[in-house]
Protein backbone atom coordinates (compact mmCIF):
# COMPACT_ATOMS: atom_id res chain seq x y z
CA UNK A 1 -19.25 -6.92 -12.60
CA UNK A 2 -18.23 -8.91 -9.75
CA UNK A 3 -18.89 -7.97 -6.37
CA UNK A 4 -17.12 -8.24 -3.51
CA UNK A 5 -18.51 -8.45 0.67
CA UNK A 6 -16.00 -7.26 3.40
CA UNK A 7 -16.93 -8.51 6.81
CA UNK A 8 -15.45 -7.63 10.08
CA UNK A 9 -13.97 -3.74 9.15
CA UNK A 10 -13.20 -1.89 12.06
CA UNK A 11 -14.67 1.28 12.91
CA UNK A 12 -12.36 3.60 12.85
CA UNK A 13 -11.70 2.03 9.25
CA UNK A 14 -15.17 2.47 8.23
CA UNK A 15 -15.08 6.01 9.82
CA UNK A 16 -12.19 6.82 7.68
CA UNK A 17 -13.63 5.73 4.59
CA UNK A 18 -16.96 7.52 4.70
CA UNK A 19 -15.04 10.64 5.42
CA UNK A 20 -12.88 9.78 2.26
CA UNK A 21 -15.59 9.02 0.19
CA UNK A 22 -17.05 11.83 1.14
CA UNK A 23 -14.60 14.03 0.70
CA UNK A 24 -13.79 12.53 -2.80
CA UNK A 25 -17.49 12.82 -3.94
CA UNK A 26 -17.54 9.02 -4.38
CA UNK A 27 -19.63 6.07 -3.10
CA UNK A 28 -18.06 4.40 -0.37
CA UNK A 29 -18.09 1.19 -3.15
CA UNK A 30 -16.34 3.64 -5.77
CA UNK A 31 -13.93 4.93 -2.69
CA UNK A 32 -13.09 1.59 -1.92
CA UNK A 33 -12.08 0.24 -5.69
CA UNK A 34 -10.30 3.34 -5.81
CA UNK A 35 -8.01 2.72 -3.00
CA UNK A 36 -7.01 -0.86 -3.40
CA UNK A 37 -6.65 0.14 -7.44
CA UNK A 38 -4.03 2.77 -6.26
CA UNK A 39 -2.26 0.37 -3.54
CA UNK A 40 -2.35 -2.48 -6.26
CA UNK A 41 -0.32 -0.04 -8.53
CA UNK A 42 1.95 1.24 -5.67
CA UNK A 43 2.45 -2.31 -5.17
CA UNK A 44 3.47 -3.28 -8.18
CA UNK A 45 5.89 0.21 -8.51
CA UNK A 46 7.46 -0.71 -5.56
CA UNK A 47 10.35 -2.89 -5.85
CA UNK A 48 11.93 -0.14 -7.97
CA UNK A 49 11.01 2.87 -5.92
CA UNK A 50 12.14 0.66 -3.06
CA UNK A 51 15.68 -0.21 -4.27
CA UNK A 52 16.19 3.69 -5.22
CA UNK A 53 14.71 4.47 -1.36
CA UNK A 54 17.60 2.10 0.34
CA UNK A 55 20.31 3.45 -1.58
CA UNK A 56 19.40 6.86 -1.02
CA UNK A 57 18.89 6.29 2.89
CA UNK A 58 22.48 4.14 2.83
CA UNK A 59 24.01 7.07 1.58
CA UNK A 60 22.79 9.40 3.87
CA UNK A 61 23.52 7.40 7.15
CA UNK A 62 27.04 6.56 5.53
CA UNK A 63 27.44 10.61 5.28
CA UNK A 64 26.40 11.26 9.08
CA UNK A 65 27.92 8.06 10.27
CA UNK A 66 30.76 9.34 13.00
CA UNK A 67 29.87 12.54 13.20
CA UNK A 68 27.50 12.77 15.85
CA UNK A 69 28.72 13.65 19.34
CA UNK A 70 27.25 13.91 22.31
CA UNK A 71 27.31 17.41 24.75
CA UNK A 72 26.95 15.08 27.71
CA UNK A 73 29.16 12.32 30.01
CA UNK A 74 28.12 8.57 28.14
CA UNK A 75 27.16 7.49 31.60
CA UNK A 76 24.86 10.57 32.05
CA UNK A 77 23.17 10.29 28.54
CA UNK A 78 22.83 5.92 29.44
CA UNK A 79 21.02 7.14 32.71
CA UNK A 80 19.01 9.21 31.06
CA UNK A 81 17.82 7.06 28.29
CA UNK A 82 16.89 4.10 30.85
CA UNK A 83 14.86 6.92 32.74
CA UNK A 84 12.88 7.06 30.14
CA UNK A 85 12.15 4.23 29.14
CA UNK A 86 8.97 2.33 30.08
CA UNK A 87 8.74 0.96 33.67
CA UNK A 88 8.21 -2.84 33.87
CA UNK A 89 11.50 -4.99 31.81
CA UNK A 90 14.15 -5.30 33.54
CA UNK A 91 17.41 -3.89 31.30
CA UNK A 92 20.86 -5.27 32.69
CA UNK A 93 23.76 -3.28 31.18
């Protein structure tokens, strides 16, 4: 079987995979082929999955679209979004 050497993993990547391996009763080898098997598939699922996920999120924003209003004045609610937004850029309205 071929083998493969990953370099440069982070940490908190390696972290997470020892505690999935672990938790999976698996080598952290057997953990690994078993998560890029599973994205691989995902992967290759996707484009269908994908195209039902847009046309079921369309239809949902098309069926709240308008119907949202506000309890406060627009100028209030503007203030209060640039409030909180993070100091630093300059916003010009």
């Amino acid at each position: 079987m071929t083998a493969l050497t990953l370099k440069d993993i982070p940490p908190k990547l390696l972290r997470s995979l020892r505690a999935a391996a672990k938790h999976d009763r698996r080598s952290l080898t057997q953990e690994v082929v078993h998560l890029l098997d599973l994205a691989l598939r995902e992967r290759a699922e996707r484009p269908e999955r994908r195209a039902l996920d847009v046309e079921s999120q369309l239809a949902a924003w098309r069926k709240l679209a308008g119907k949202w209003q506000s309890d406060i004045d627009p100028e209030l609610e503007a203030e209060q979004i640039m409030a909180g937004r993070t100091p630093g850029r300059k916003v010009e309205l």
